[in-house]
Protein backbone atom coordinates (compact mmCIF):
# COMPACT_ATOMS: atom_id res chain seq x y z
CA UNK A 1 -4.83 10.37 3.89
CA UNK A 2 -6.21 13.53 5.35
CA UNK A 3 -6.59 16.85 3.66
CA UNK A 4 -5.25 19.70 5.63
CA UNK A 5 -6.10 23.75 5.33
CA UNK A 6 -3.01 24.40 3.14
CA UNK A 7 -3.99 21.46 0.81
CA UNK A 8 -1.92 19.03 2.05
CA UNK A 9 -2.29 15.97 2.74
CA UNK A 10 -1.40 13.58 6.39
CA UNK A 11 -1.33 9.78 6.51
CA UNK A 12 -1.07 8.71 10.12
CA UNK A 13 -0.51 5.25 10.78
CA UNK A 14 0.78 2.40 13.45
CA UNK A 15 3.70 1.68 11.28
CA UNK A 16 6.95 2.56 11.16
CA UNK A 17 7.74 5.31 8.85
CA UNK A 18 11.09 3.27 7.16
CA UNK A 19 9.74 -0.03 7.20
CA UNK A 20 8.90 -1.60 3.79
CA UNK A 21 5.61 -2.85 4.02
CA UNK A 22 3.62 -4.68 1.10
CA UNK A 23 1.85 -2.87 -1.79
CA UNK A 24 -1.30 -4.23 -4.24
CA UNK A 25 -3.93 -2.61 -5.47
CA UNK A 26 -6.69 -5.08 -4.69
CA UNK A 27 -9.55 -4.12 -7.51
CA UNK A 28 -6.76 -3.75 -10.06
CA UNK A 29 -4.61 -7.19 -9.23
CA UNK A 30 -5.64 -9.58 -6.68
CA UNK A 31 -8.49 -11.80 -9.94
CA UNK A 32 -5.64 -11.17 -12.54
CA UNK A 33 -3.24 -13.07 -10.23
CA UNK A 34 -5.19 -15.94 -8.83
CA UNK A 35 -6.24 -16.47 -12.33
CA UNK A 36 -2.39 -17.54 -13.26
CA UNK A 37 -2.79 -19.76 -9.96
CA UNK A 38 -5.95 -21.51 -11.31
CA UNK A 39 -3.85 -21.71 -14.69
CA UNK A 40 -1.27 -22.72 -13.36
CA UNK A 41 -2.94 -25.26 -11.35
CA UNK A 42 -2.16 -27.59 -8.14
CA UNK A 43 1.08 -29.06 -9.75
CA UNK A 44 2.54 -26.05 -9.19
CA UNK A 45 1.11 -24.08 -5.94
CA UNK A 46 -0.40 -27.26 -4.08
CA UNK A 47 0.38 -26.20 -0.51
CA UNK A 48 1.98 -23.08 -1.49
CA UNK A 49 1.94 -20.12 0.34
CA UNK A 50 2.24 -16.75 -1.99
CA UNK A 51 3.04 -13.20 -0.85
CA UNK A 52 0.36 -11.37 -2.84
CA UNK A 53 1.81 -8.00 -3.24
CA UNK A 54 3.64 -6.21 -5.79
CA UNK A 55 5.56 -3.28 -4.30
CA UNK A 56 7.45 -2.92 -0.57
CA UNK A 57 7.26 1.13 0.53
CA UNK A 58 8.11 2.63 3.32
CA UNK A 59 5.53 5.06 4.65
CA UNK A 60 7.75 7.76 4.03
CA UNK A 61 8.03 6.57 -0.08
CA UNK A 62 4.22 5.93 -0.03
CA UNK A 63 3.75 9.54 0.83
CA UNK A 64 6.13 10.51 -1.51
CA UNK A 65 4.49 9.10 -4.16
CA UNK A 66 1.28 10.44 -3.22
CA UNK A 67 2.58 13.94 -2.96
CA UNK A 68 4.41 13.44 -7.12
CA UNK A 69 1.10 11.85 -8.05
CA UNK A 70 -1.64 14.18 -6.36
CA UNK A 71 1.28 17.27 -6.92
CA UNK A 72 0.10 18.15 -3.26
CA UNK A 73 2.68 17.88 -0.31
CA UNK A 74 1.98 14.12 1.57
CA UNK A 75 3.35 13.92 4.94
CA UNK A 76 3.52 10.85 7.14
CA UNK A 77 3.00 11.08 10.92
CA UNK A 78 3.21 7.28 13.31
CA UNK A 79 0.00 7.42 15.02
CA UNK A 80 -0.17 4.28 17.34
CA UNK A 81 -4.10 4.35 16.17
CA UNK A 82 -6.01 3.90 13.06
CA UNK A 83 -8.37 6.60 12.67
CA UNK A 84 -11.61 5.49 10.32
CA UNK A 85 -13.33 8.44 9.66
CA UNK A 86 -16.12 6.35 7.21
CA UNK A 87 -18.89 3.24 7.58
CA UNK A 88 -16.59 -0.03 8.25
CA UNK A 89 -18.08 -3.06 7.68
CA UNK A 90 -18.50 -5.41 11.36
CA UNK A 91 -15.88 -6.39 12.77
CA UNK A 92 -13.09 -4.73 10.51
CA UNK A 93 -12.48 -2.29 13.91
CA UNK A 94 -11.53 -5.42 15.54
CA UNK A 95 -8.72 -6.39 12.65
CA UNK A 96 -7.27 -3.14 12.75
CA UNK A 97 -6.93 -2.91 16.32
CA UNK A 98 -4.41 -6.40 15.18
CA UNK A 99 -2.48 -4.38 12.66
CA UNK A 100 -2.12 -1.23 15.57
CA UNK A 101 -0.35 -4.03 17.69
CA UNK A 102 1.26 -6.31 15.25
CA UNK A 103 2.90 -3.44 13.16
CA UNK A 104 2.69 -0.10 15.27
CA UNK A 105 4.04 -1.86 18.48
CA UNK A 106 6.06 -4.92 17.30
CA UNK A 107 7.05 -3.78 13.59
CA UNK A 108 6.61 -7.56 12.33
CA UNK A 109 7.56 -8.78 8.79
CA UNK A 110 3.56 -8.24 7.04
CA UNK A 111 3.59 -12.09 5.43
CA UNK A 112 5.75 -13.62 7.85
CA UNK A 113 9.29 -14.70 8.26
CA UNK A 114 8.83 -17.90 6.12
CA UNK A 115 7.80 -15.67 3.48
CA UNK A 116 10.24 -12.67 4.27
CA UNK A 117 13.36 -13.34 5.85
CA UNK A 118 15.36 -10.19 6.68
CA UNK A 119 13.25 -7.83 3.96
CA UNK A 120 12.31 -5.16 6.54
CA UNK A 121 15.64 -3.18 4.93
CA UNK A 122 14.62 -3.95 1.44
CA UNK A 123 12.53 -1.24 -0.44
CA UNK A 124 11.24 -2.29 -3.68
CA UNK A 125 9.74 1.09 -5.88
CA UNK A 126 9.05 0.22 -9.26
CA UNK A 127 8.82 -2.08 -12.36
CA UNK A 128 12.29 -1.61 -13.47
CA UNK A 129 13.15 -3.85 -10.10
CA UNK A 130 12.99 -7.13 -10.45
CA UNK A 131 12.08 -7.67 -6.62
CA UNK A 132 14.60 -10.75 -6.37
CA UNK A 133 15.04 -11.73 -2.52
CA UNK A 134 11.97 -10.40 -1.59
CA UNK A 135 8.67 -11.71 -0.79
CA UNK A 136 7.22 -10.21 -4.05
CA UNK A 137 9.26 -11.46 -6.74
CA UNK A 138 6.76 -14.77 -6.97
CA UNK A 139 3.71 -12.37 -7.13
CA UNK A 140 5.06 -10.35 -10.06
CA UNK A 141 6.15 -13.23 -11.67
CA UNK A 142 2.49 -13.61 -12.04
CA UNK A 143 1.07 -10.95 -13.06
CA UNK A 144 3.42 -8.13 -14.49
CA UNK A 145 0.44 -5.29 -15.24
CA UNK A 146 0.10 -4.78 -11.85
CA UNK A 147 -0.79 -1.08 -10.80
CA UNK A 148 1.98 0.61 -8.59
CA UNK A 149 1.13 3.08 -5.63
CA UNK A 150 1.79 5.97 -7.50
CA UNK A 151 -0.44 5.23 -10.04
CA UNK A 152 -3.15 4.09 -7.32
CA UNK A 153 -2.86 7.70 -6.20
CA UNK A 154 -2.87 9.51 -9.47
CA UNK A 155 -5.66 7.45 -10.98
CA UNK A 156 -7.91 5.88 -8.33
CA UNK A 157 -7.63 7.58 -5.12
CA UNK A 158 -9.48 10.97 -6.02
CA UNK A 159 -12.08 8.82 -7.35
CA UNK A 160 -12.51 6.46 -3.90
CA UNK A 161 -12.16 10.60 -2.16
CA UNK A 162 -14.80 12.05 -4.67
CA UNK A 163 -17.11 8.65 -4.03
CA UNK A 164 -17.02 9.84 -0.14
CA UNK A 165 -17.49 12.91 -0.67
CA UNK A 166 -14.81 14.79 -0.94
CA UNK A 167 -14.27 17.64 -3.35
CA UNK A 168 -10.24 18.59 -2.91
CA UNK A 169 -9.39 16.87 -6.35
CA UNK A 170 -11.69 19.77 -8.31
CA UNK A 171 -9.42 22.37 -6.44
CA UNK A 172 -6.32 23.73 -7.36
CA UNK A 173 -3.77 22.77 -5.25
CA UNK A 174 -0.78 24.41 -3.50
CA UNK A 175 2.18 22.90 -4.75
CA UNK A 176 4.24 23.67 -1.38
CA UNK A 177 7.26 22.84 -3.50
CA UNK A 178 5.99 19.62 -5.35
CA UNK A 179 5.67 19.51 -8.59
C-alpha cells in the first residue's frame, strides 16, 4: 500500500484483481497453528500437506477492507511488478520475481491444485463462513482466533507504516466517501 496526495491509498500488484488468493497474518497465527499440529501429533498430519491460511480475498476485497478499516479510500491497480520500496532481506528479490510470474502472468491456484481444486471463484470474507470446499477450512479448523485482513489493517498495519517511518496514521484523513 502506497499513500497518495489526497490520502489515499494504492496497492499494485502481479495478481489478478478477482482472484481469491490466501490470507494469514503470520505474527498473529502461523505458532498458534503449528502448535495444534505438534498437539495433534504425527497420527494425524504424518505426510500431510496443510493450506496455512485463513481467509481467500480478492485484491479488490483486500482493498476494500483496507479502505473500511483505515476509513481512507484503497484502490487496487495490476502492476506486472512488485515494487519494494524498503531493506529486503537477500535473496527475497529473487522470490518475488517467482510470485510476478507464477501469479501476475499465469494466475495459478497459491497452494496448488492438490490443495485447491477449482477455488479461484471461491471468496471466503469472514468468520461467519465456514470455508467448506476450500483450501482453508483445515487451517481454521485449527486455530479459530485467527486475525482477519481487516483487522490486520485496522490494528497492525499503521504500526508496521509508523515502524518505517511513516506518519499518515497521525493525520486526519479524507474520507473520499468511506466511512
Amino acid at each position: 500500500m502506497k499513500l497518495q496526495p489526497d490520502g489515499s491509498m494504492i496497492w499494485k500488484a502481479p495478481f489478478h484483481p478477482d482472484t481469491p488468493i490466501p490470507w494469514l497474518d503470520t505474527e498473529h497465527d502461523v505458532g498458534p497453528a503449528v502448535l495444534q499440529i505438534f498437539k495433534d501429533g504425527l497420527k494425524k498430519w504424518s505426510g500431510h500437506r496443510i493450506a496455512l491460511a485463513f481467509e481467500l480475498l480478492s485484491p479488490n476485497r483486500v482493498c476494500a477492507l483496507f479502505s473500511r478499516a483505515l476509513r481512507r479510500r484503497c484502490t487496487y491497480r495490476f502492476s506486472p511488478t512488485i515494487d519494494i520500496e524498503v531493506a529486503v532481506p537477500p535473496g527475497y528479490r529473487a522470490q518475488l520475481e517467482g510470485l510476478e510470474i507464477i501469479f501476475g502472468e499465469f494466475n495459478a491456484p497459491y497452494f496448488g491444485l492438490d490443495l485447491e481444486p477449482g477455488t479461484n471463484s471461491i471468496t471466503v470474507e469472514d468468520s461467519t463462513d465456514d470455508a467448506t470446499g476450500t483450501a482453508i477450512q483445515e487451517a481454521r479448523s485449527l486455530w479459530g482466533g485467527w486475525r482477519g485482513i481487516e483487522e490486520y489493517a485496522r490494528e497492525v498495519f499503521p504500526v508496521e507504516e509508523a515502524n518505517n517511518g511513516l506518519t499518515w496514521m497521525k493525520e486526519q484523513p479524507e474520507t473520499n466517501g468511506v466511512v
